[in-house]
C-alpha atoms as a PDB file:
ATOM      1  CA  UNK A   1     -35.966  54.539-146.156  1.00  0.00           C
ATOM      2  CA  UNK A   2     -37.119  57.848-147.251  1.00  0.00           C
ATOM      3  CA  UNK A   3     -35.600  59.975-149.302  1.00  0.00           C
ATOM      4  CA  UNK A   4     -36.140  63.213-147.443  1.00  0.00           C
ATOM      5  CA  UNK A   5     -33.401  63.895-144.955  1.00  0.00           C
ATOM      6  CA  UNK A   6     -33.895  66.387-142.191  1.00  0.00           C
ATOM      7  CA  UNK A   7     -30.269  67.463-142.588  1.00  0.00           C
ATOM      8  CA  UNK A   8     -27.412  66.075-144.963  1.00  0.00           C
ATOM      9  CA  UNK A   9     -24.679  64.609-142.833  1.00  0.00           C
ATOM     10  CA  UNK A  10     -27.546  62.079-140.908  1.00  0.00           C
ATOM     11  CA  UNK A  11     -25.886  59.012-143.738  1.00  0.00           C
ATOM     12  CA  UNK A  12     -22.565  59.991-144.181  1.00  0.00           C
ATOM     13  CA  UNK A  13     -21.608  60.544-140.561  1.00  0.00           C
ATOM     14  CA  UNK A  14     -23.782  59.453-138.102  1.00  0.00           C
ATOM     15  CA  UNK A  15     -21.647  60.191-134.934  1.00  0.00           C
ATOM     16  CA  UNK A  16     -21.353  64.075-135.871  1.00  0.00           C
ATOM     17  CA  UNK A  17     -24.657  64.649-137.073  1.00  0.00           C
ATOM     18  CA  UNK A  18     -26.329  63.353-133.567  1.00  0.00           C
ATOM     19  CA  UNK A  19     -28.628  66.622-132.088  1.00  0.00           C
ATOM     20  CA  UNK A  20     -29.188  67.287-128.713  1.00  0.00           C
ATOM     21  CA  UNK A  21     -30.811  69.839-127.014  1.00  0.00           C
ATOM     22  CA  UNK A  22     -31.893  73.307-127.846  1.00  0.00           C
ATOM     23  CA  UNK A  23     -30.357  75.275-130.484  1.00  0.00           C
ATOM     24  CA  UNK A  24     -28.629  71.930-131.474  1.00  0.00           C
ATOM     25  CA  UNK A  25     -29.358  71.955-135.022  1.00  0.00           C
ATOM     26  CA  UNK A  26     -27.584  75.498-135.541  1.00  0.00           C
ATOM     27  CA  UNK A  27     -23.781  76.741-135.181  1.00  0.00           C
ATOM     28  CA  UNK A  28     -22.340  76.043-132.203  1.00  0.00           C
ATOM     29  CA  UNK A  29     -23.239  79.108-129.882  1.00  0.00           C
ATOM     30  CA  UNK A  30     -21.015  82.296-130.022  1.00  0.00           C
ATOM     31  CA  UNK A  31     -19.674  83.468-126.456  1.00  0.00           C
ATOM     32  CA  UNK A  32     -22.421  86.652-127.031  1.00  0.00           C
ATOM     33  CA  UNK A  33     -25.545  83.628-127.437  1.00  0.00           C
ATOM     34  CA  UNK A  34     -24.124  81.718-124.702  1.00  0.00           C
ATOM     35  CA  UNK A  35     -24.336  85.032-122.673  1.00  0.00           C
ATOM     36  CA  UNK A  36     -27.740  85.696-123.830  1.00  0.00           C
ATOM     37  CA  UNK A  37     -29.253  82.768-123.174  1.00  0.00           C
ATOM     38  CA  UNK A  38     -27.382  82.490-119.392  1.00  0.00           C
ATOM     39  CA  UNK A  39     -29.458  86.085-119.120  1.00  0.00           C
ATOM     40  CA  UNK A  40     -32.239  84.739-119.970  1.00  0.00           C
ATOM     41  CA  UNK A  41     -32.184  81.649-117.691  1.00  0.00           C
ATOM     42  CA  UNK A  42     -31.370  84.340-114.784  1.00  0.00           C
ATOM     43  CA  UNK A  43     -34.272  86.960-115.892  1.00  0.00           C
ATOM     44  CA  UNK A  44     -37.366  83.878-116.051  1.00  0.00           C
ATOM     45  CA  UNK A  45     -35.531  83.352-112.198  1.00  0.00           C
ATOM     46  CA  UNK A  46     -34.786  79.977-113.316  1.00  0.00           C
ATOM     47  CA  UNK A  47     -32.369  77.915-111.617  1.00  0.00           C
ATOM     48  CA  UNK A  48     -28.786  76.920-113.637  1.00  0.00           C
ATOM     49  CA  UNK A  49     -27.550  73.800-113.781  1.00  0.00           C
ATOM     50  CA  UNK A  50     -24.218  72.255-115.122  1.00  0.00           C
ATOM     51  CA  UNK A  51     -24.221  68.814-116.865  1.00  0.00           C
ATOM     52  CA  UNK A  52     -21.410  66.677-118.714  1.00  0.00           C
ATOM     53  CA  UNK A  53     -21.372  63.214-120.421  1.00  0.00           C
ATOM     54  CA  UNK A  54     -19.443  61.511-122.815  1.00  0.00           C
ATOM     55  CA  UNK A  55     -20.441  61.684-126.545  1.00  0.00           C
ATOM     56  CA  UNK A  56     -21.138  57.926-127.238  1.00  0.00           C
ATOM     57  CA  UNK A  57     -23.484  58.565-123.787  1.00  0.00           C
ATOM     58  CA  UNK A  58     -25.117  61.682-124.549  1.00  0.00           C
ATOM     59  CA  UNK A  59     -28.616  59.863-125.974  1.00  0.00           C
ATOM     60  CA  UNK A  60     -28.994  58.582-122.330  1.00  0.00           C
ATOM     61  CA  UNK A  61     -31.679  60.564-120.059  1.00  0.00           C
ATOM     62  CA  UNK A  62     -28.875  60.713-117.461  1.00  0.00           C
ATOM     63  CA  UNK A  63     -26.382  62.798-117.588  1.00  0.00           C
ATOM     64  CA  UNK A  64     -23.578  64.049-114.915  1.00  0.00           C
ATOM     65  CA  UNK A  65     -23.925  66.227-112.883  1.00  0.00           C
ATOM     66  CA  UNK A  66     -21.485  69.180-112.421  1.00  0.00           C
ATOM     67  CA  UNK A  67     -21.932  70.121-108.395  1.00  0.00           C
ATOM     68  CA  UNK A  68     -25.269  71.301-107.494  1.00  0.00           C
ATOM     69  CA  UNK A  69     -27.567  73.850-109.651  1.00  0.00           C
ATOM     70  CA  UNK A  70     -26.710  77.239-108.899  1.00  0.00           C
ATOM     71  CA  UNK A  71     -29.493  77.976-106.572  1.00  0.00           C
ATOM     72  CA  UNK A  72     -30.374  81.572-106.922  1.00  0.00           C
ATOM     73  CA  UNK A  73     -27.319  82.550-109.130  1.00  0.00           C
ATOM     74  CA  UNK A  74     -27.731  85.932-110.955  1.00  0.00           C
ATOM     75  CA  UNK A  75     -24.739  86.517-111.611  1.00  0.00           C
ATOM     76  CA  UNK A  76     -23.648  86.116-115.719  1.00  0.00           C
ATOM     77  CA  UNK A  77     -20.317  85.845-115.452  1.00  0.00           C
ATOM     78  CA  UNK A  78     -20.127  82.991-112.243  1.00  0.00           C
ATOM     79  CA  UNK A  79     -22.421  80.844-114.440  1.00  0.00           C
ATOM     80  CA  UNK A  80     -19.840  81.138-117.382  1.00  0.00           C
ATOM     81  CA  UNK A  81     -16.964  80.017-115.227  1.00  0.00           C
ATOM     82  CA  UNK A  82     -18.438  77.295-113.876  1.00  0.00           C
ATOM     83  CA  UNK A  83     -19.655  76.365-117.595  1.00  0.00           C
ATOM     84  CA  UNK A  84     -16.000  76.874-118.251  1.00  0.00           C
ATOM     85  CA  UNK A  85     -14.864  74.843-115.402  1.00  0.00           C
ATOM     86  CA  UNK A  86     -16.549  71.659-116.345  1.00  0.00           C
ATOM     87  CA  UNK A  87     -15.710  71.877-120.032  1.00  0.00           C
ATOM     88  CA  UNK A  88     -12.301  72.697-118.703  1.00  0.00           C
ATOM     89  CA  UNK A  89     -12.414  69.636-116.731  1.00  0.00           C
ATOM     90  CA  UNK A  90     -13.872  67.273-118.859  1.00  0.00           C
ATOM     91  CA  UNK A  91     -12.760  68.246-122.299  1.00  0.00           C
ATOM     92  CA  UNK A  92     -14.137  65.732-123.906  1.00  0.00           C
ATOM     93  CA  UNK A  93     -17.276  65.726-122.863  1.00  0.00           C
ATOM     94  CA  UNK A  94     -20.997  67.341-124.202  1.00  0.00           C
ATOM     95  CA  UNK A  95     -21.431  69.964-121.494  1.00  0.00           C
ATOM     96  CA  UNK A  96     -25.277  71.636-120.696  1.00  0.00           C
ATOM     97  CA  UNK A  97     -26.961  74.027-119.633  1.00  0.00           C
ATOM     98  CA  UNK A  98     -29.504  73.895-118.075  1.00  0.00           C
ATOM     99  CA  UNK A  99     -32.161  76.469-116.420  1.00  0.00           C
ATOM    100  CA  UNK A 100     -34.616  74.878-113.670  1.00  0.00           C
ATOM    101  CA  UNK A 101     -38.441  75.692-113.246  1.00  0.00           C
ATOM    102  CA  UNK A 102     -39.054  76.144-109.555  1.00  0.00           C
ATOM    103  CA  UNK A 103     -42.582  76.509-110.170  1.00  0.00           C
ATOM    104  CA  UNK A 104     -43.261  73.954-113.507  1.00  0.00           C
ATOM    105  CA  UNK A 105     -40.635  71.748-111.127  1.00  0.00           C
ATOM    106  CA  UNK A 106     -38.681  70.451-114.590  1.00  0.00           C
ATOM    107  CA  UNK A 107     -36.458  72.114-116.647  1.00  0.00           C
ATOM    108  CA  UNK A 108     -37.349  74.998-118.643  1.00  0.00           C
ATOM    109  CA  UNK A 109     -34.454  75.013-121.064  1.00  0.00           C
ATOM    110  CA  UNK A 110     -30.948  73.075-121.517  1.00  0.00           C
ATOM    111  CA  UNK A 111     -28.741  73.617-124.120  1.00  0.00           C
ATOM    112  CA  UNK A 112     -25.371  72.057-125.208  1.00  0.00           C
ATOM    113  CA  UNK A 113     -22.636  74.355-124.809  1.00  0.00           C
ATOM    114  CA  UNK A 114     -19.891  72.575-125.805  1.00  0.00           C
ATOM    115  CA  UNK A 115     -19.638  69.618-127.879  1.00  0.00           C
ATOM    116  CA  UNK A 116     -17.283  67.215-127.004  1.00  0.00           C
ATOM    117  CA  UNK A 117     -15.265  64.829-129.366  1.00  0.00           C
ATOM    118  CA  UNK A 118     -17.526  62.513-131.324  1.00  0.00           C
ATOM    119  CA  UNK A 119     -16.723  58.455-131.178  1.00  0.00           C
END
């Protein structure tokens, strides 16, 4: 095993040290970044989409999905509800973001925004 670690807490707690996604590796997002980023997603005219899972399954490629992507959603503050209203509903739960490419037809970003409770 090398001697190098990538980040500290990797040995001494492996549940809570588990990445995922963009931005993973820094503090969790303020509600300003979350903002930003949902702006950004809307200027590229990406697609949002909403996805949950439980911690202990977040490592799996499939995730749930919360109702159908926001086709065509501009609007800031309706994606932040409905990011609200999954995390909201499934407390527990890692909930994503994420913003589709229409024209690259796969996703261009996804970020967790909340983290749920680790196993």
């Amino acid at each position: 095993m090398s001697e190098v670690q990538d980040y500290n807490s990797s040995l001494s707690d492996a549940a809570q040290s588990r990445k995922y996604e963009t931005f993973s590796y820094l503090p969790p997002l303020s509600k300003e970044s979350t903002r930003a980023q949902i702006q950004y997603i809307v200027d590229k005219g990406w697609n949002p989409g909403i996805e949950h899972t439980e911690p202990e399954n977040a490592r799996s490629n499939y995730w749930y999905m919360w109702k159908l992507p926001m086709f065509g959603e501009t609007d800031v503050d309706a994606i932040l509800a409905e990011l609200e209203a999954c995390h909201k509903a499934h407390p527990d739960n890692h909930v994503r973001l994420l913003g589709f490419d229409n024209f690259a037809q796969s996703a261009g970003t996804a970020m967790v925004v909340y983290r749920g409770k680790s196993v």
